[in-house]
C-alpha atoms as a PDB file:
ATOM      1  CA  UNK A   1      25.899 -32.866 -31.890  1.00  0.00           C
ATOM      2  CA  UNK A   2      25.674 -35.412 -29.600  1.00  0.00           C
ATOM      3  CA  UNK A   3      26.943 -35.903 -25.852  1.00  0.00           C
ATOM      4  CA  UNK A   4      29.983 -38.229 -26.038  1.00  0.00           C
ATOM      5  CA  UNK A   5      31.399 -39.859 -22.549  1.00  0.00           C
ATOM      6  CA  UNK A   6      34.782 -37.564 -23.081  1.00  0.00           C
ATOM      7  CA  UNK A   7      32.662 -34.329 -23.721  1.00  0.00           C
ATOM      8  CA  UNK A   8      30.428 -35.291 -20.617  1.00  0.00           C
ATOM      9  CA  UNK A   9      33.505 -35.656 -18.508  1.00  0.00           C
ATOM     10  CA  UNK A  10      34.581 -32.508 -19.964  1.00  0.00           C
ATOM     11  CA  UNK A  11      31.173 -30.602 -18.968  1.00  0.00           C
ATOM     12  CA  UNK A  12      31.304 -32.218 -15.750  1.00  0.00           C
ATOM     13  CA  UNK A  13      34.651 -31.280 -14.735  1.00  0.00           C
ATOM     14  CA  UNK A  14      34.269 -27.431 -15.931  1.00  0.00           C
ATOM     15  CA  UNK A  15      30.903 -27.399 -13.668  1.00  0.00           C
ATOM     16  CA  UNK A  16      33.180 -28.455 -10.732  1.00  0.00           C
ATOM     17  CA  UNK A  17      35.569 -25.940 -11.381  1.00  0.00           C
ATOM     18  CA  UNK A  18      32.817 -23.363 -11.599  1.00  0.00           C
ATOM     19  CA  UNK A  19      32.410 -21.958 -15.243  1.00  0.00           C
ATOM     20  CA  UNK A  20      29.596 -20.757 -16.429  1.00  0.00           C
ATOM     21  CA  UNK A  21      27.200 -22.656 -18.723  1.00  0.00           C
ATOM     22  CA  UNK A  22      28.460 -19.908 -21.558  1.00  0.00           C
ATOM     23  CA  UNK A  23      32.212 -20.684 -20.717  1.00  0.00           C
ATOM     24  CA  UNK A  24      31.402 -24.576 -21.138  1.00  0.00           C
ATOM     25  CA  UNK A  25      29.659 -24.160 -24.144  1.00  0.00           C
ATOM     26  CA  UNK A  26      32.289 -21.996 -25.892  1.00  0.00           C
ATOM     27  CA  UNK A  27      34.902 -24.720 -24.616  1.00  0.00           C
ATOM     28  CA  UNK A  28      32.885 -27.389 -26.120  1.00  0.00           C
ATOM     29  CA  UNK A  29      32.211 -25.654 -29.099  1.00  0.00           C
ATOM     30  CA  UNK A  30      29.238 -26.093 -31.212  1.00  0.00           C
ATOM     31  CA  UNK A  31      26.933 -26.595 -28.821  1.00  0.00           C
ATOM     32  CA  UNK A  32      24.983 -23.868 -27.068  1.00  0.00           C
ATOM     33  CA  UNK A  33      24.371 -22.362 -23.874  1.00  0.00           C
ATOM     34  CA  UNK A  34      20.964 -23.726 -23.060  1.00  0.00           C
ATOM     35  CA  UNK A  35      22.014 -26.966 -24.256  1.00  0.00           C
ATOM     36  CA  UNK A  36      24.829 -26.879 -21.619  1.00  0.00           C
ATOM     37  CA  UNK A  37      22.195 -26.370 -19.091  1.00  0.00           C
ATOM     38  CA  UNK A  38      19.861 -28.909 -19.698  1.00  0.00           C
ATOM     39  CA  UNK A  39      22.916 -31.299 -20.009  1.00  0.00           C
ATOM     40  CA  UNK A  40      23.851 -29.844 -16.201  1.00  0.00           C
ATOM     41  CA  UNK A  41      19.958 -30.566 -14.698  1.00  0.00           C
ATOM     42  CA  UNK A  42      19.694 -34.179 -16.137  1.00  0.00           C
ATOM     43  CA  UNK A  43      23.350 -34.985 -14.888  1.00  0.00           C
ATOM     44  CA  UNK A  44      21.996 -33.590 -11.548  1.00  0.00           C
ATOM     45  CA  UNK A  45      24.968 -31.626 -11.624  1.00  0.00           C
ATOM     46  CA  UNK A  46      23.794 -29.199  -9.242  1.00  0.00           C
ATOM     47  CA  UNK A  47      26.659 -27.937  -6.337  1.00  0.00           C
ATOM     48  CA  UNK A  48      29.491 -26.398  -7.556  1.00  0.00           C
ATOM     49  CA  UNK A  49      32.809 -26.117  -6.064  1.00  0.00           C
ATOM     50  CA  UNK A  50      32.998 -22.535  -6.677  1.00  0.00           C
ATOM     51  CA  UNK A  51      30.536 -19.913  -7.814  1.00  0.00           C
ATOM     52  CA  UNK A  52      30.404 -19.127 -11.485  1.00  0.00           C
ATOM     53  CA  UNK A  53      30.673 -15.135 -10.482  1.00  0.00           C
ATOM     54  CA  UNK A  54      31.869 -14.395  -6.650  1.00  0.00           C
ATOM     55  CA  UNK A  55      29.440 -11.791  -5.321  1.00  0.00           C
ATOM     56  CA  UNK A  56      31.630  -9.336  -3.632  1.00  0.00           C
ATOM     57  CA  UNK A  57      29.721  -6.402  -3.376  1.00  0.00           C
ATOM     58  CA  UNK A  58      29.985  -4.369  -0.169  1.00  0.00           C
ATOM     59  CA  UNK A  59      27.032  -4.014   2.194  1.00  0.00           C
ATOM     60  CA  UNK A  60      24.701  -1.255   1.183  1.00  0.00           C
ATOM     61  CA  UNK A  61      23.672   0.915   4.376  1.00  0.00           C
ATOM     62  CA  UNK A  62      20.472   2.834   3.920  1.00  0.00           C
ATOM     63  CA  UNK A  63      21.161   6.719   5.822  1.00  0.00           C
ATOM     64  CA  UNK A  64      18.887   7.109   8.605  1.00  0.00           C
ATOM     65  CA  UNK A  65      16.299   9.538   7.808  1.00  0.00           C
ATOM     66  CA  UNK A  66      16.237  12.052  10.163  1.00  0.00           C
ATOM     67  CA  UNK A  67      13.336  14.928  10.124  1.00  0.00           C
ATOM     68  CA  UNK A  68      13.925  18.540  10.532  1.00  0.00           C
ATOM     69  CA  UNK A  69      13.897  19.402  14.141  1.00  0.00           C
ATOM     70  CA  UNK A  70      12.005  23.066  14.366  1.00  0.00           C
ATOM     71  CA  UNK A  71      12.682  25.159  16.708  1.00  0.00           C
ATOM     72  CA  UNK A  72      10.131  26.035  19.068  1.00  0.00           C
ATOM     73  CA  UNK A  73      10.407  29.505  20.546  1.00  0.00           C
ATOM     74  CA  UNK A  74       7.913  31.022  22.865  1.00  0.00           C
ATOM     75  CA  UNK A  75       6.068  34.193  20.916  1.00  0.00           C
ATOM     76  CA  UNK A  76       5.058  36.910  22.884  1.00  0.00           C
ATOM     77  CA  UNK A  77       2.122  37.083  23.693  1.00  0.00           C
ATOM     78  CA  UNK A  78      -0.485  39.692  22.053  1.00  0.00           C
ATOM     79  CA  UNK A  79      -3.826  39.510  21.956  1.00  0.00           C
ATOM     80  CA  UNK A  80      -5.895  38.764  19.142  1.00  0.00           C
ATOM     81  CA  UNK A  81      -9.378  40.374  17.991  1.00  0.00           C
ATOM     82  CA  UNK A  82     -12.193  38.577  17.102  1.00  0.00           C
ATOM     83  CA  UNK A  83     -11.715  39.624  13.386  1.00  0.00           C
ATOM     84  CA  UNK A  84      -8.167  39.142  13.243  1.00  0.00           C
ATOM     85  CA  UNK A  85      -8.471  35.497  14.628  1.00  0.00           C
ATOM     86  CA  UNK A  86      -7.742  32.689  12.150  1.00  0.00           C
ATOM     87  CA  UNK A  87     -11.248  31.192  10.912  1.00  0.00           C
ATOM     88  CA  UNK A  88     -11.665  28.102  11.606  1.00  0.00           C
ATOM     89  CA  UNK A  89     -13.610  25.592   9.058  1.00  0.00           C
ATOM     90  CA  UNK A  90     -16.437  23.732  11.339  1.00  0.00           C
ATOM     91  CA  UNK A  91     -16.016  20.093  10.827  1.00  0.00           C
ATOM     92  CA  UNK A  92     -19.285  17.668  12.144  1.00  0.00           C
ATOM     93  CA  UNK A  93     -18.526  16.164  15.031  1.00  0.00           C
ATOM     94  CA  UNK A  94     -17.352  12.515  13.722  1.00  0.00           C
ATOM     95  CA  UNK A  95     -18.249  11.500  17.385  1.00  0.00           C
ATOM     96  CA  UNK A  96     -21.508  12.356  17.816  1.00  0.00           C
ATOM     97  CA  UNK A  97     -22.432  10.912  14.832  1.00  0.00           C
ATOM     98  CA  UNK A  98     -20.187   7.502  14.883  1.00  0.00           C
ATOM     99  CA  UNK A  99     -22.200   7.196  18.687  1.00  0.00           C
ATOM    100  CA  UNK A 100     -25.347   6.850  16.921  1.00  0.00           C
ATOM    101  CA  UNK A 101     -26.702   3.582  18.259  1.00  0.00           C
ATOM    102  CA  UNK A 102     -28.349   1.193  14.951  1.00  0.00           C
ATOM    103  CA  UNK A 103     -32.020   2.471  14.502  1.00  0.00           C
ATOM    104  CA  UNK A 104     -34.171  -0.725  15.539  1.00  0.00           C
ATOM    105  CA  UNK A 105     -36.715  -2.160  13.136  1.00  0.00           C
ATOM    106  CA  UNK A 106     -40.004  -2.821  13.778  1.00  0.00           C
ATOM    107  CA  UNK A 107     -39.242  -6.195  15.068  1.00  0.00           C
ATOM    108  CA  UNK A 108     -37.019  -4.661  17.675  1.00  0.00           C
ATOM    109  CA  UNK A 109     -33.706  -6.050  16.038  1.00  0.00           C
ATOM    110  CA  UNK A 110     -31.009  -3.974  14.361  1.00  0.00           C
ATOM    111  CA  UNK A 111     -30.396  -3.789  10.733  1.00  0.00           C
ATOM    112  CA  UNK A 112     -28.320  -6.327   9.105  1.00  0.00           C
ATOM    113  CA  UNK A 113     -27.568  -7.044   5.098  1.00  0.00           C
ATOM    114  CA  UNK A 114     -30.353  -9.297   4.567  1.00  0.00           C
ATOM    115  CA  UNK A 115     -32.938  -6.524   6.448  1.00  0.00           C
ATOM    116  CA  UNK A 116     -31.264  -3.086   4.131  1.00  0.00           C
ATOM    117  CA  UNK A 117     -33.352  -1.475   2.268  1.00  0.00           C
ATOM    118  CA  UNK A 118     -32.510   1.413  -0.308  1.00  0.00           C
ATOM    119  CA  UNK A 119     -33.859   3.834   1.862  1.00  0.00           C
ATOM    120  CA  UNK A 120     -31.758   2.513   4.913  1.00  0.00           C
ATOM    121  CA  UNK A 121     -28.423   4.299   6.049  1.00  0.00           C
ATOM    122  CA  UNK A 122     -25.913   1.902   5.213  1.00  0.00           C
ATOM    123  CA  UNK A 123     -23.365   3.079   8.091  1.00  0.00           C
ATOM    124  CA  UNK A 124     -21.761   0.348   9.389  1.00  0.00           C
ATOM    125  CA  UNK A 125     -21.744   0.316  13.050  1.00  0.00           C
ATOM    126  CA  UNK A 126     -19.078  -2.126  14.925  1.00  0.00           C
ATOM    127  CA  UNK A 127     -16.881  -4.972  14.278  1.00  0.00           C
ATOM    128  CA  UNK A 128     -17.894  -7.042  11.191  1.00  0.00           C
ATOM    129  CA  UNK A 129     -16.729 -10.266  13.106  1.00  0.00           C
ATOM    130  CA  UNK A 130     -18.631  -8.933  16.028  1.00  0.00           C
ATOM    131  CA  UNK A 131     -22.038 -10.913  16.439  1.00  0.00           C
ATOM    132  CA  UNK A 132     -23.598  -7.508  17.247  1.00  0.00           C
ATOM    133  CA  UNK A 133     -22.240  -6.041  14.243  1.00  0.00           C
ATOM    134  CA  UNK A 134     -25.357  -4.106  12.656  1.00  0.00           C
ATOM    135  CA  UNK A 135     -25.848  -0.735   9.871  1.00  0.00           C
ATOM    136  CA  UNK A 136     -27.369   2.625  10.932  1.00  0.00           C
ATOM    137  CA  UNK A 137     -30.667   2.089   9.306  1.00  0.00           C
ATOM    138  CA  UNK A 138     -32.145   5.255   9.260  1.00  0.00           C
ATOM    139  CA  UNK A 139     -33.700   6.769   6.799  1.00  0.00           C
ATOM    140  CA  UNK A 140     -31.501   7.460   3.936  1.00  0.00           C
ATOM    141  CA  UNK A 141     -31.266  11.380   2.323  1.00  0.00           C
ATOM    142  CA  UNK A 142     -30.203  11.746  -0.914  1.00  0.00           C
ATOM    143  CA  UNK A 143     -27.268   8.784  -1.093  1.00  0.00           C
ATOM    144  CA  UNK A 144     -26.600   5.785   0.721  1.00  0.00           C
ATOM    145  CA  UNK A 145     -26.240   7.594   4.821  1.00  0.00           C
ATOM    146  CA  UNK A 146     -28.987   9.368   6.564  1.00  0.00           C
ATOM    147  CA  UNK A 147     -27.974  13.411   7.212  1.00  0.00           C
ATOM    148  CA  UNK A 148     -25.359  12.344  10.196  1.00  0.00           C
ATOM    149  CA  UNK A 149     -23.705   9.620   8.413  1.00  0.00           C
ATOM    150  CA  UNK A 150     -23.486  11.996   5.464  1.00  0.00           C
ATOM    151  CA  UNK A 151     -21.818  14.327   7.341  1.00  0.00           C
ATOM    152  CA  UNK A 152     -19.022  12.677   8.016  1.00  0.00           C
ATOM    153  CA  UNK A 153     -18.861  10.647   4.399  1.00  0.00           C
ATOM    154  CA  UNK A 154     -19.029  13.909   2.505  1.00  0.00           C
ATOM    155  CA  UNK A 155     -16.625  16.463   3.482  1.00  0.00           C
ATOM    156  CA  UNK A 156     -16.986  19.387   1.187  1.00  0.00           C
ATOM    157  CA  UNK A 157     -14.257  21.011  -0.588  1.00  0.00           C
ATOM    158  CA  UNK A 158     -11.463  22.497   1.627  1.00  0.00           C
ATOM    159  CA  UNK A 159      -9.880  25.623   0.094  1.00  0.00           C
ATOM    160  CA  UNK A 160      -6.445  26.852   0.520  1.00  0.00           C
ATOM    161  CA  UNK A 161      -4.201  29.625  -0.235  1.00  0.00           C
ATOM    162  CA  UNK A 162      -2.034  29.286  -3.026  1.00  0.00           C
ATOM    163  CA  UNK A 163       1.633  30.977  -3.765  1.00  0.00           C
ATOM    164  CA  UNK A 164       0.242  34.250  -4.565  1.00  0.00           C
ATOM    165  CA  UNK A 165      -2.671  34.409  -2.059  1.00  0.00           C
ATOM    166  CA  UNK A 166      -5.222  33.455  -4.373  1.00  0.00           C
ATOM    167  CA  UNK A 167      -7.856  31.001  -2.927  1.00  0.00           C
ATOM    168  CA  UNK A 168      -7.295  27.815  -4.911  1.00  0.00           C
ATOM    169  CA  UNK A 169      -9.800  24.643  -4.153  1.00  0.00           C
ATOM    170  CA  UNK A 170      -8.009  21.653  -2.836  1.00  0.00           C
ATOM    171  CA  UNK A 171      -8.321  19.708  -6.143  1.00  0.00           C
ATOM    172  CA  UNK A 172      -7.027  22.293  -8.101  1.00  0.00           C
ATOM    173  CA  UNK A 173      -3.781  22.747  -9.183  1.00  0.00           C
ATOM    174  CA  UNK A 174      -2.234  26.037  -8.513  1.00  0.00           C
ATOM    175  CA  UNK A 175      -0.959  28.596 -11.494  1.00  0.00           C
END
């Protein structure tokens, strides 16, 4: 097939009018959709007067979430015994240890990536971008932290109570 001047006129004027490149192609007949497109691009055919499809969907509002207000009433007051009381789990203090000033080295500097070691706490301590940026380098137990750094790295296993009062782990599912 090839693109006569009557058939180009055609294709241009049902572009104007906005059909689709389908709708032109049928019209034409034996030609196909993709060659209708191509056709368009090298014409430079690219405004139309219309859109192929008007878009005339209505504006989608999202609902506002809004979260459960609980009410807060006052409880009376009763007091508690010591074995009664809630336990709760002792966490490390995170600020104690993330105050730990860099360990110096024995030239009196702080420990940076070119001075680690493997036995050196790798704790970062600062900004990165921060010319004073430096690592804990302490001496390492048993991983890559020294025993305060660890602390707060590790956190052991946190159980819970599951539907039917059994003590489930945190990583298990319950059954």
């Amino acid at each position: 097939m090839s693109w006569t001047e009557e058939r180009v006129e055609f294709l241009k004027k049902l572009w104007a009018e906005g059909h689709s490149a389908s709708q032109i192609a049928t019209e034409l007949g034996s030609v196909t959709r993709n060659a209708v497109i191509g056709k368009v691009h090298r014409l430079g055919l690219s405004g139309r007067a219309t859109p192929s499809r008007p878009v005339k969907r209505p504006v989608r509002l999202t609902k506002p979430r809004v979260k459960p207000v609980e009410k807060v009433m006052a409880a009376p007051k009763t007091e508690v015994s010591a074995k009664d009381a809630p336990r709760k789990v002792g966490r490390p203090s995170i600020v104690a240890a993330a105050a730990l000033e860099p360990a110096p080295l024995v030239s009196g500097d702080a420990a940076t990536i070119l001075t680690l070691r493997d036995s050196m706490c790798k704790w970062p301590i600062g900004d990165p971008s921060d010319p004073t940026f430096a690592f804990c380098g302490r001496k390492a137990t048993g991983g890559p932290y020294c025993a305060e750094h660890a602390k707060i790295a590790f956190q052991p296993v946190r159980k819970r109570e599951g539907r039917k009062g059994e003590v489930l782990e945190d990583r298990k599912i319950a059954g």
